[in-house]
C-alpha atoms as a PDB file:
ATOM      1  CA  UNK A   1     108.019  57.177 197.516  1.00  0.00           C
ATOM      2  CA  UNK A   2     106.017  59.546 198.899  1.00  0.00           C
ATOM      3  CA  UNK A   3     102.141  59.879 198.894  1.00  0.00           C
ATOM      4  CA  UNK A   4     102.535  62.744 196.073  1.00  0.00           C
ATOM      5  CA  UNK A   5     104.407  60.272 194.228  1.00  0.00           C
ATOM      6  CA  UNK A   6     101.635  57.250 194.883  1.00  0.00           C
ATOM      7  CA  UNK A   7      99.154  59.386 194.106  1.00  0.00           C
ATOM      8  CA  UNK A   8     100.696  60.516 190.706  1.00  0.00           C
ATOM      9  CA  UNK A   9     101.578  57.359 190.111  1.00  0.00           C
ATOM     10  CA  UNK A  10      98.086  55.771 190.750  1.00  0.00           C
ATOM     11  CA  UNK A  11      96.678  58.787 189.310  1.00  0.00           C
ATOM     12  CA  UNK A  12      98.931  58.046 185.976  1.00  0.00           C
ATOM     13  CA  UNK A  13      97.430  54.436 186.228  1.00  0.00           C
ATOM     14  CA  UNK A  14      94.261  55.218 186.555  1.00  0.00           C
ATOM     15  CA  UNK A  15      94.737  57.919 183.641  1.00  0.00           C
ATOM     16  CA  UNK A  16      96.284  54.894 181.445  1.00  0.00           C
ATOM     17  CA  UNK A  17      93.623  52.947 182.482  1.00  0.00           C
ATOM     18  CA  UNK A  18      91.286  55.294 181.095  1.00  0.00           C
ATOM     19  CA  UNK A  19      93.082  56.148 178.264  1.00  0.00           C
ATOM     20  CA  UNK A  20      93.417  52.185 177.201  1.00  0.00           C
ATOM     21  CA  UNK A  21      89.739  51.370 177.669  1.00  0.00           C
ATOM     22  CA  UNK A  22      88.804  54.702 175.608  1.00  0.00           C
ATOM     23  CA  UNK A  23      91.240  53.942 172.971  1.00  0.00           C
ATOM     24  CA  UNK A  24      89.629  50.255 172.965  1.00  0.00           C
ATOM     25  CA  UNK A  25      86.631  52.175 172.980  1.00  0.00           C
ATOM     26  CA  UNK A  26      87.218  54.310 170.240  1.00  0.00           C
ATOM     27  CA  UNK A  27      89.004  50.588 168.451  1.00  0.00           C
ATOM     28  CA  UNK A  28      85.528  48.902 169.252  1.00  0.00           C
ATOM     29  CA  UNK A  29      83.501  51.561 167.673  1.00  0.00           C
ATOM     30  CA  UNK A  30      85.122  52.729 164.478  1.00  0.00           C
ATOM     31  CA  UNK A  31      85.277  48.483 163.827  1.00  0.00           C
ATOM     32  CA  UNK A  32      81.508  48.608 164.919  1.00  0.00           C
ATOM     33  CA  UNK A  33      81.209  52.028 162.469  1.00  0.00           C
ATOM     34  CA  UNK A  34      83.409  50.079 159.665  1.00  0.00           C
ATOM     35  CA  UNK A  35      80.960  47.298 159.544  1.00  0.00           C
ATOM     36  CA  UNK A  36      77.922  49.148 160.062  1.00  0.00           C
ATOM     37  CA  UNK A  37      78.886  51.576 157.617  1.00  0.00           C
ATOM     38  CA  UNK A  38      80.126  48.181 155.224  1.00  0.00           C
ATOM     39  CA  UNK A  39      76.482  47.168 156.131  1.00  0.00           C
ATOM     40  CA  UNK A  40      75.237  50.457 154.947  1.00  0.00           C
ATOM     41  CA  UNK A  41      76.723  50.095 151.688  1.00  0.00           C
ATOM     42  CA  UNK A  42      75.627  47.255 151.263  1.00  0.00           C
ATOM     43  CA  UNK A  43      71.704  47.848 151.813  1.00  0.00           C
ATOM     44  CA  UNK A  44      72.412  50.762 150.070  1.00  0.00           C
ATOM     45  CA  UNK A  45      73.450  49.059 147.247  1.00  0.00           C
ATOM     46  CA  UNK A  46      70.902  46.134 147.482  1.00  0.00           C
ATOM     47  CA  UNK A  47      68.517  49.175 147.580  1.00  0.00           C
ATOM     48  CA  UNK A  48      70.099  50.627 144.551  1.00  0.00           C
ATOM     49  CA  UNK A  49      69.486  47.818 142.947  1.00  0.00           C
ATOM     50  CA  UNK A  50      66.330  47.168 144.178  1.00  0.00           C
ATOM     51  CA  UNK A  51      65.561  50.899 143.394  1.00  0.00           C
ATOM     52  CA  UNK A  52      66.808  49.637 139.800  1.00  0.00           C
ATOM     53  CA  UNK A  53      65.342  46.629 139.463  1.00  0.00           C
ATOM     54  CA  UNK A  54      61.412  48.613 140.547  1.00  0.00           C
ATOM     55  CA  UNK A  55      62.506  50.911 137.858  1.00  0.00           C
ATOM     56  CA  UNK A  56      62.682  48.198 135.605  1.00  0.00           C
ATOM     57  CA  UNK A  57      59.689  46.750 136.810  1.00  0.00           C
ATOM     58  CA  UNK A  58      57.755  49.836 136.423  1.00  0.00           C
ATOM     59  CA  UNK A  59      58.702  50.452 132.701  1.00  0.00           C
ATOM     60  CA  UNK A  60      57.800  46.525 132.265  1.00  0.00           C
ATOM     61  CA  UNK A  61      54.506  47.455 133.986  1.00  0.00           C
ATOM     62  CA  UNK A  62      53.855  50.724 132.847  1.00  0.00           C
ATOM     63  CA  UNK A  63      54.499  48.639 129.087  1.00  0.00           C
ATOM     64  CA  UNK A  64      52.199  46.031 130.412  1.00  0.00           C
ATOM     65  CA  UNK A  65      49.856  48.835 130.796  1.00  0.00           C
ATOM     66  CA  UNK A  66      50.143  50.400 127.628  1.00  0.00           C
ATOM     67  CA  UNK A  67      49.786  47.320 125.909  1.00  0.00           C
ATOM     68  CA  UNK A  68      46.895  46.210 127.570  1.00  0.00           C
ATOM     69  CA  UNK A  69      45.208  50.075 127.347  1.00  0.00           C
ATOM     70  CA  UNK A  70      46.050  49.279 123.500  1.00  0.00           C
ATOM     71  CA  UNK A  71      44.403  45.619 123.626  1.00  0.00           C
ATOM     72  CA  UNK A  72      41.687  47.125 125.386  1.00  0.00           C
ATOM     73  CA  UNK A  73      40.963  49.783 122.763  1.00  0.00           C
ATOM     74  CA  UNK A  74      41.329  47.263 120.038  1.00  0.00           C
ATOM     75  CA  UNK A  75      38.784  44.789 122.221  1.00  0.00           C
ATOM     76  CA  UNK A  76      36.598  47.650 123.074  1.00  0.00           C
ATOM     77  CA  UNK A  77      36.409  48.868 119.152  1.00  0.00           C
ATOM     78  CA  UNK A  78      35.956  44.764 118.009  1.00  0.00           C
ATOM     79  CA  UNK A  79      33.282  45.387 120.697  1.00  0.00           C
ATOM     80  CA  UNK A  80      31.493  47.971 119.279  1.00  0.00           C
ATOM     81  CA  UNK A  81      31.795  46.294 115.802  1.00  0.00           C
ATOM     82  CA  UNK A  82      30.083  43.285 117.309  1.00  0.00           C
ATOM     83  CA  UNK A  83      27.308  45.897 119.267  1.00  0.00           C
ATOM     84  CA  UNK A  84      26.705  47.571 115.582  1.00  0.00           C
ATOM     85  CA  UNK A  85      26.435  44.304 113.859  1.00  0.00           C
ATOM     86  CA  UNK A  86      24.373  42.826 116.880  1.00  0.00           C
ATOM     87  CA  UNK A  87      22.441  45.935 116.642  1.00  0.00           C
ATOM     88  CA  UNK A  88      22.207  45.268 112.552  1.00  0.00           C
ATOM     89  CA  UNK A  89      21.247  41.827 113.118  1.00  0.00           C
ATOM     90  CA  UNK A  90      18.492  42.719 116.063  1.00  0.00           C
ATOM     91  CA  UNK A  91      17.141  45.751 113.520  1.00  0.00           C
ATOM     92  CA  UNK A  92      16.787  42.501 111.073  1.00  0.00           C
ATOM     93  CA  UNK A  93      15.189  40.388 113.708  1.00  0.00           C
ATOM     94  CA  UNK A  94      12.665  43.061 114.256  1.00  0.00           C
ATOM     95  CA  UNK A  95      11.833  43.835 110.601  1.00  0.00           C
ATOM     96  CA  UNK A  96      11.657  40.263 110.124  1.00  0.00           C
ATOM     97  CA  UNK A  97       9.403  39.750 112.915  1.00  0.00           C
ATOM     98  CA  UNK A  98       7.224  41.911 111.730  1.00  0.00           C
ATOM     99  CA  UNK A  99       7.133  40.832 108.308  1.00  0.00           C
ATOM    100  CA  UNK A 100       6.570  37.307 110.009  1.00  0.00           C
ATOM    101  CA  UNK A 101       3.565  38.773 111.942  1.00  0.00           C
ATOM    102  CA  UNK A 102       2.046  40.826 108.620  1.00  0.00           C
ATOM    103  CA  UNK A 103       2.118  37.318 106.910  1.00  0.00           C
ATOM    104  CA  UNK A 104       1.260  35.458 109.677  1.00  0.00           C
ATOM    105  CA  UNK A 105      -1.820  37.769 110.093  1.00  0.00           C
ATOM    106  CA  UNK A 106      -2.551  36.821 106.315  1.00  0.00           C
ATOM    107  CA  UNK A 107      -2.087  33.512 106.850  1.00  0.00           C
ATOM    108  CA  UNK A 108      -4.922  33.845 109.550  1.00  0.00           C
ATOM    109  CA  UNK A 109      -7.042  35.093 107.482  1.00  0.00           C
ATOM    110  CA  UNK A 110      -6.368  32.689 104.794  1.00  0.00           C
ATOM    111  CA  UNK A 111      -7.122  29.933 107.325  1.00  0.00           C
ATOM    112  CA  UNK A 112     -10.320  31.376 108.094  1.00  0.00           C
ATOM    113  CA  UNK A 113     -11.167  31.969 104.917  1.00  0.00           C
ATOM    114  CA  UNK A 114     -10.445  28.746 103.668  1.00  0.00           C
ATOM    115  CA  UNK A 115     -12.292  27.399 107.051  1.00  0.00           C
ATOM    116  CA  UNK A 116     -15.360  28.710 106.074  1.00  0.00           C
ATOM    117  CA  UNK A 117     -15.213  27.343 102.476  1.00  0.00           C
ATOM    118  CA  UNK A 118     -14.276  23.860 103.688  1.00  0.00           C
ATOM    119  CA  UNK A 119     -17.501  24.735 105.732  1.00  0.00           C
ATOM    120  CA  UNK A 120     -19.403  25.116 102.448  1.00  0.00           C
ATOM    121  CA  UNK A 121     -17.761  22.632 100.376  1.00  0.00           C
ATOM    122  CA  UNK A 122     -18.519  20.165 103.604  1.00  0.00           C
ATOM    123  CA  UNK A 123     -22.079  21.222 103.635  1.00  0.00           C
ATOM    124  CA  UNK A 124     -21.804  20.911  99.952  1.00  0.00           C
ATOM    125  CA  UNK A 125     -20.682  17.252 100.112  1.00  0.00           C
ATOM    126  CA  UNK A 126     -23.009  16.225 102.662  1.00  0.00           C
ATOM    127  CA  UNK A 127     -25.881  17.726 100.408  1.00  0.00           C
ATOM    128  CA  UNK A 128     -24.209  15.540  97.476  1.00  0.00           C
ATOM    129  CA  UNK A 129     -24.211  12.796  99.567  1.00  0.00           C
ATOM    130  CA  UNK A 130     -27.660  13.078 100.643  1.00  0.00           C
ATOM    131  CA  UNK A 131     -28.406  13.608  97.304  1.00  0.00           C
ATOM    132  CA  UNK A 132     -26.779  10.622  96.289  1.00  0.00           C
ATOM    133  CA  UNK A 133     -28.308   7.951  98.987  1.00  0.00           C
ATOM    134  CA  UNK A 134     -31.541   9.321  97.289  1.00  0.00           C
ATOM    135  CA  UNK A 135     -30.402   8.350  94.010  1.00  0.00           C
ATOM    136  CA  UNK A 136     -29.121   5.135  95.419  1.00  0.00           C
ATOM    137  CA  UNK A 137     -32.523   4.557  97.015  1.00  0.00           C
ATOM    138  CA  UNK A 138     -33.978   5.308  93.479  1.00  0.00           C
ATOM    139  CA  UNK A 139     -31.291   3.168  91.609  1.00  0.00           C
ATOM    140  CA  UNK A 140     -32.512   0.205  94.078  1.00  0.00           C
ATOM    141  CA  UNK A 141     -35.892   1.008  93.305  1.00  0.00           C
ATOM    142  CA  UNK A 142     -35.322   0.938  89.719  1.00  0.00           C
ATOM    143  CA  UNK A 143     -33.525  -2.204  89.518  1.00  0.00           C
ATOM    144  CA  UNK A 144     -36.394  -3.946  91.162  1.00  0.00           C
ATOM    145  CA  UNK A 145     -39.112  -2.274  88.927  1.00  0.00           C
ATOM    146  CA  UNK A 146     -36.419  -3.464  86.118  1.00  0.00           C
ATOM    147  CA  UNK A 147     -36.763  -6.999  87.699  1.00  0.00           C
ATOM    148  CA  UNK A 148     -40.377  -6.755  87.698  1.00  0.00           C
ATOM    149  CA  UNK A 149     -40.958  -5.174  84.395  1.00  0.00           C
ATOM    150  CA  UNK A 150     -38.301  -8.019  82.795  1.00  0.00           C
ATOM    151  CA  UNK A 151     -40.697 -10.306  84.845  1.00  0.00           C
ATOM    152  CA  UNK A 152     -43.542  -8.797  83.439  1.00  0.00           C
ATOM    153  CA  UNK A 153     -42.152  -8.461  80.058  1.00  0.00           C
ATOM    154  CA  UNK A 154     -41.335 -12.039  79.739  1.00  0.00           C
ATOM    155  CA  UNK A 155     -44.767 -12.622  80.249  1.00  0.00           C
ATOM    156  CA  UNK A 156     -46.252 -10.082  78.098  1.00  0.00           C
ATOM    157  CA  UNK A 157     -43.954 -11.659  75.514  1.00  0.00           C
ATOM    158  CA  UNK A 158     -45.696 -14.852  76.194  1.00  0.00           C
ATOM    159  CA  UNK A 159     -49.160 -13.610  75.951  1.00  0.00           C
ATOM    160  CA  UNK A 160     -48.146 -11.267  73.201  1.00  0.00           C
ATOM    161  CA  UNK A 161     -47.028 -14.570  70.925  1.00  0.00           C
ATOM    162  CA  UNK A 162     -50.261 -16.262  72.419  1.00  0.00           C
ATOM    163  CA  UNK A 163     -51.921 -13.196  71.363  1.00  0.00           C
ATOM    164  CA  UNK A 164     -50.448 -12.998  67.824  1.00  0.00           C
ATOM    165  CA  UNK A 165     -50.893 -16.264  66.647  1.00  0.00           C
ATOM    166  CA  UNK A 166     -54.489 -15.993  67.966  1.00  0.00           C
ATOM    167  CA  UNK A 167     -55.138 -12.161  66.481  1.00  0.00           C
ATOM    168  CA  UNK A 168     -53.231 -13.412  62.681  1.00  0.00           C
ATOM    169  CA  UNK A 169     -56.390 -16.190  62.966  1.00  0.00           C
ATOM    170  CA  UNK A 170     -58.590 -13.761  63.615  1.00  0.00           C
ATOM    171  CA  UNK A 171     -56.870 -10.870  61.269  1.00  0.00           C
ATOM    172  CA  UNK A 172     -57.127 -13.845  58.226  1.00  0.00           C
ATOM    173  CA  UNK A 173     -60.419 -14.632  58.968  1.00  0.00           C
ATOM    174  CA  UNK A 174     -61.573 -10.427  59.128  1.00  0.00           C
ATOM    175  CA  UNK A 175     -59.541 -10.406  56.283  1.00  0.00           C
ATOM    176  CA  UNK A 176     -61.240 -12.558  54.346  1.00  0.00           C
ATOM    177  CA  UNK A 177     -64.249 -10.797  55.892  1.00  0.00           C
ATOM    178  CA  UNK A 178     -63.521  -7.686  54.976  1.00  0.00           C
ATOM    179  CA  UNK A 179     -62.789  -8.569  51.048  1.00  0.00           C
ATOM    180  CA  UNK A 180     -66.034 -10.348  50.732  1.00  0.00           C
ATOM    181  CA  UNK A 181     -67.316  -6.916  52.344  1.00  0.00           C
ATOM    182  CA  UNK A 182     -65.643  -4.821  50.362  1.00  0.00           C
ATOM    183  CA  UNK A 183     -66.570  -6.800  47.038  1.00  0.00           C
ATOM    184  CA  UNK A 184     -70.009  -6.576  47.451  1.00  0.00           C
ATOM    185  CA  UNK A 185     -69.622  -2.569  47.833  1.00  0.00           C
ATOM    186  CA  UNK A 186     -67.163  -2.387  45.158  1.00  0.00           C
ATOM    187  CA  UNK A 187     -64.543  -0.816  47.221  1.00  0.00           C
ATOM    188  CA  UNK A 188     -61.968  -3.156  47.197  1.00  0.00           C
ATOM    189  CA  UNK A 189     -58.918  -2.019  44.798  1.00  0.00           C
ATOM    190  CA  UNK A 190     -57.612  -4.298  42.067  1.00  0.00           C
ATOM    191  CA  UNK A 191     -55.335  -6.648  42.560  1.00  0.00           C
ATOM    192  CA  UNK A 192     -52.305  -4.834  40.864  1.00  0.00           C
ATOM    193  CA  UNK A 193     -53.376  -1.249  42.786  1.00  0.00           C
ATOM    194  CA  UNK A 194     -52.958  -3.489  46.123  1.00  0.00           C
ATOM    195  CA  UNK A 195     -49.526  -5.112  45.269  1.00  0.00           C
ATOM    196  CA  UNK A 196     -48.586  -1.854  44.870  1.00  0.00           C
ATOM    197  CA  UNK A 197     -49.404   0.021  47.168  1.00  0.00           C
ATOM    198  CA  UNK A 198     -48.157  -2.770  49.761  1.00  0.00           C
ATOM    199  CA  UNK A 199     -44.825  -2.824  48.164  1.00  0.00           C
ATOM    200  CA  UNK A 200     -44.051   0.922  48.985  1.00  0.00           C
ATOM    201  CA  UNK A 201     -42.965   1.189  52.702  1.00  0.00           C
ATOM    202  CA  UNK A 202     -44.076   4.556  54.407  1.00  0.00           C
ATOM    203  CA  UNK A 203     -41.879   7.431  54.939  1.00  0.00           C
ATOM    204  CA  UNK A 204     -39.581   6.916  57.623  1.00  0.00           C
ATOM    205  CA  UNK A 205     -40.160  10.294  59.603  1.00  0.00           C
ATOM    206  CA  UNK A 206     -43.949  10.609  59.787  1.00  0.00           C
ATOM    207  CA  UNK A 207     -45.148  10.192  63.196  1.00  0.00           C
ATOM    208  CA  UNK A 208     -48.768  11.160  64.264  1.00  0.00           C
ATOM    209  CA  UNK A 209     -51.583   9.672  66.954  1.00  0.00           C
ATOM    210  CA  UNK A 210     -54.463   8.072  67.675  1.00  0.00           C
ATOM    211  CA  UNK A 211     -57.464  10.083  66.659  1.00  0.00           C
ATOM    212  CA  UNK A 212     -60.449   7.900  67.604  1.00  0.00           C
ATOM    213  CA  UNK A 213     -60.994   4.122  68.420  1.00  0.00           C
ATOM    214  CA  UNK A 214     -63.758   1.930  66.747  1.00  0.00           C
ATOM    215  CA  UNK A 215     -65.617  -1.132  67.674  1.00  0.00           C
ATOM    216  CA  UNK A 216     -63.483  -1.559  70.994  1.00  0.00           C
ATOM    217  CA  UNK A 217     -59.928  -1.419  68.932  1.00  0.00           C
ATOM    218  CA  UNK A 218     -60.771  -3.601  65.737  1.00  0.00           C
ATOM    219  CA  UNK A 219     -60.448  -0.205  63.991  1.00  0.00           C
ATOM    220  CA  UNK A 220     -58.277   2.518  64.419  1.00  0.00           C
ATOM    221  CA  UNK A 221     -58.414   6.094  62.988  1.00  0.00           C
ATOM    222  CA  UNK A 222     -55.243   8.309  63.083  1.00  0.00           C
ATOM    223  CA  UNK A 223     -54.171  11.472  61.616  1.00  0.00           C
ATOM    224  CA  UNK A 224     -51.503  10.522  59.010  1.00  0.00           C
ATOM    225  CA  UNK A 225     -53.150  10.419  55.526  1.00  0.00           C
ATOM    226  CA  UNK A 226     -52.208   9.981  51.677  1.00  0.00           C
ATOM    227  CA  UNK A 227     -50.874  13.655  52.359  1.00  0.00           C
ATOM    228  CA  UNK A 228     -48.543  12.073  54.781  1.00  0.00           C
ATOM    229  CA  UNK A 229     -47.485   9.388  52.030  1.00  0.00           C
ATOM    230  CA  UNK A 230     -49.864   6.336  53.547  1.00  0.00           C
ATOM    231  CA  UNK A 231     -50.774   4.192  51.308  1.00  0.00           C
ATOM    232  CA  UNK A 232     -53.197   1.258  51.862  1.00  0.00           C
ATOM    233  CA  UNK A 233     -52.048  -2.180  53.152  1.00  0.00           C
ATOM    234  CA  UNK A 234     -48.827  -0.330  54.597  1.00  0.00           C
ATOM    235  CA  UNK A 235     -47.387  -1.486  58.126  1.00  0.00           C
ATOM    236  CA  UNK A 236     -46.889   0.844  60.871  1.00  0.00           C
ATOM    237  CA  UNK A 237     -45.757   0.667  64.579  1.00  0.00           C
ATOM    238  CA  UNK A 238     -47.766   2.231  67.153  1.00  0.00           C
ATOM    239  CA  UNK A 239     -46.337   3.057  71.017  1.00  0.00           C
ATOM    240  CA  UNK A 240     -47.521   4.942  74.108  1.00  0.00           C
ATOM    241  CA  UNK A 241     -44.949   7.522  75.274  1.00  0.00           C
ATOM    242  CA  UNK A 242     -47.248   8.312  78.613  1.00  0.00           C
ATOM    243  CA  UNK A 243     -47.607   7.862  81.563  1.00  0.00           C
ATOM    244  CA  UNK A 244     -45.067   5.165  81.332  1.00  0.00           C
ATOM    245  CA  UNK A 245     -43.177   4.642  77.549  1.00  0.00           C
ATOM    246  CA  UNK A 246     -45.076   1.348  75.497  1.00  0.00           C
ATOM    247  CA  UNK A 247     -44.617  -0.790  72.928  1.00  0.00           C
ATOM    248  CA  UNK A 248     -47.871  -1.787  71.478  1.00  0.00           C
ATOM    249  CA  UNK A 249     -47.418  -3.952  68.431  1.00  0.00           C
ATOM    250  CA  UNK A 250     -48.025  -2.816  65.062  1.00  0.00           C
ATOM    251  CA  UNK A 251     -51.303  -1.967  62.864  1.00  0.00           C
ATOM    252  CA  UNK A 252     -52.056  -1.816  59.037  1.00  0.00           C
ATOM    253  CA  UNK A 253     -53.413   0.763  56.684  1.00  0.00           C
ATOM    254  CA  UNK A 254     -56.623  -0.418  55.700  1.00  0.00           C
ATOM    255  CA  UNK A 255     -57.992   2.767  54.073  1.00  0.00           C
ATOM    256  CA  UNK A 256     -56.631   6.229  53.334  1.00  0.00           C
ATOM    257  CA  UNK A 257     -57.848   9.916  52.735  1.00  0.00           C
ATOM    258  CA  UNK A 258     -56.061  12.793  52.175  1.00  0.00           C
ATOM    259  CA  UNK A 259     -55.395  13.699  56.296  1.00  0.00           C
ATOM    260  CA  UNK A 260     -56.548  11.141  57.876  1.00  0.00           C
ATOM    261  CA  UNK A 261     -56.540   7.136  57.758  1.00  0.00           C
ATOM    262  CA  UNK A 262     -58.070   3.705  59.314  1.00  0.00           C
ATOM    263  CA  UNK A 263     -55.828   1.390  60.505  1.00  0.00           C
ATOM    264  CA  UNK A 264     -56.187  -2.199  61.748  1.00  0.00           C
ATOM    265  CA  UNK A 265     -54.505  -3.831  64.418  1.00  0.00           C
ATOM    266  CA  UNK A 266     -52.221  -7.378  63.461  1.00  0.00           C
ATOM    267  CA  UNK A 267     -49.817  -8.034  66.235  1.00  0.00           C
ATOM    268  CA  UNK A 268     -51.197  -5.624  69.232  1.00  0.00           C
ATOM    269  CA  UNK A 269     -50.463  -6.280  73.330  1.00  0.00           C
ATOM    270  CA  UNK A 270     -53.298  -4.318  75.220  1.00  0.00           C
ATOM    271  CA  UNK A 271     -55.911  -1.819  74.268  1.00  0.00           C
ATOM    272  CA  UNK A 272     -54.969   1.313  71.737  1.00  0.00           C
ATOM    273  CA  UNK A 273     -56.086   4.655  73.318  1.00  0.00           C
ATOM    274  CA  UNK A 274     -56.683   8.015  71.963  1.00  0.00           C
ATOM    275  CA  UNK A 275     -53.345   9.812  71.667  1.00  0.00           C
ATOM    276  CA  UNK A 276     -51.030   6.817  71.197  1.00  0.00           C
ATOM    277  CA  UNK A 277     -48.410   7.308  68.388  1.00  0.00           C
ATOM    278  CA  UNK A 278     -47.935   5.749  65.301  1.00  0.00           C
ATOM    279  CA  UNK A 279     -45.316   5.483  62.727  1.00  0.00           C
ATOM    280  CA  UNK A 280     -43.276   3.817  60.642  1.00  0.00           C
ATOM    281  CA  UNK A 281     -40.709   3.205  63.195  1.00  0.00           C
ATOM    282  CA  UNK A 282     -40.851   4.644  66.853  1.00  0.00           C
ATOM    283  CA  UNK A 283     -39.438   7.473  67.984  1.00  0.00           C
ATOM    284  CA  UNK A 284     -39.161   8.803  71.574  1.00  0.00           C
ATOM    285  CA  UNK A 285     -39.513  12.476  72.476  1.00  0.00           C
ATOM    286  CA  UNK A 286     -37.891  14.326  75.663  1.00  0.00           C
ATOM    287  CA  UNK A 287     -40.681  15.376  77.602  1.00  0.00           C
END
């Protein structure tokens, strides 16, 4: 073989040799292409469904959305319900108030009203009971007066019945007196004019006083006469209403005119003054 042959020869080698590793070239990459382009499918079919599955997502969210835009309206309107009522209420609150401060205001006044009469009636009940320790201080007074007038009294009751049963010795004894007196001047009525004129009791209303005092109370002229219906040997009481009220004792008629008559003391405590009363039964007068 000659060097034209080796050379073709090596030549046709080295072309084989080409041609094999660019056919395994070609071999290697469409298998490469086949799988990447397999691959490519595949993602683009994961991303077809993941395109799919956002799509699916977005209408569930864009849903989600519209629901909740709806929810939020309804809130938002249940909202401003609550905001008008609220407001309602709060408009109430105010008026309220206010009618709580107008009456509180009154009842201010009231308070201070009625503060200054519990002022009064205070000063009122302080004067009362000022008043009233007075009267106390009076009652205790009185009640030991009263214990020493019914002191007194009891004695003046003693001295009055020593008194009596000495004056009805001396009243027998003046009467007797006086009869033999009267006798001798021929003034002394019968014995039938005096029974009656004793019998008949006085009127019960007459009332007068004490005109004049003779021979230091042994006689006594007043101003009820015959007018008055007095008649002689009648029985009267006789009292002193001042300066302190008296019981005296008690006087007969001895002789009568028409206005005027003389009495004469039978069962008398204490001196008869001008201006004592007598009467057929004592009566006390409001001063």
């Amino acid at each position: 073989m000659n060097a034209v042959g080796k050379g073709f020869a090596v030549a046709n080698a080295v072309l084989s040799f080409v041609f094999l590793s660019f056919a395994f070239f070609v071999y290697q990459a469409r298998v490469e292409f086949k799988e990447q382009l397999d691959s490519t499918k595949k993602n683009l079919s994961s991303a077809r469904q993941q395109l799919s599955d956002l799509e699916s997502e977005k209408q569930g969210v864009e849903k989600s959305l519209n629901d909740a835009k709806a929810q939020a309206e309804l809130d938002l309107k249940r909202l401003q319900d609550q905001v008008g009522r609220l407001q309602e209420d709060l408009d109430s609150q105010i008026t309220m108030t206010d009618n709580a401060r107008r009456t509180g205001s009154k009842l201010n006044e009231g308070i201070q009203s009625a503060t200054i009469e519990q002022q009064q009636r205070k000063q009122e009940v302080d004067a009362l009971r000022s008043k009233r320790d007075e009267l106390n201080e009076r009652v205790t007074e009185l009640v030991t007066q009263n214990t020493d007038l019914k002191d007194e009294l009891a004695q003046t009751k003693n001295n009055l019945e020593i008194a009596t049963n000495r004056n009805q010795q001396i009243a027998s004894q003046l009467t007797q007196l006086e009869t033999y007196v009267k006798r001798q001047t021929g003034q002394l009525p019968s014995a039938i004019e005096l029974e009656t004129q004793e019998g008949t009791p006085p009127p019960p209303d007459v009332e007068g006083i004490v005109t004049r005092v003779h021979d230091t109370g042994r006689f006594v002229e007043i101003s009820l006469g015959e007018d008055d219906g007095l008649r002689q040997g009648q029985s009267l009481e006789i009292w002193r209403t001042t300066p302190e009220p008296k019981y005296l004792g008690k006087v007969k008629v001895f002789t009568t005119e028409a206005t005027k008559s003389v009495v004469q003391p039978i069962s008398v405590s204490g001196l008869i003054q001008p201006n004592d009363r007598v009467g057929p039964r004592i009566m006390i007068h409001a001063e």
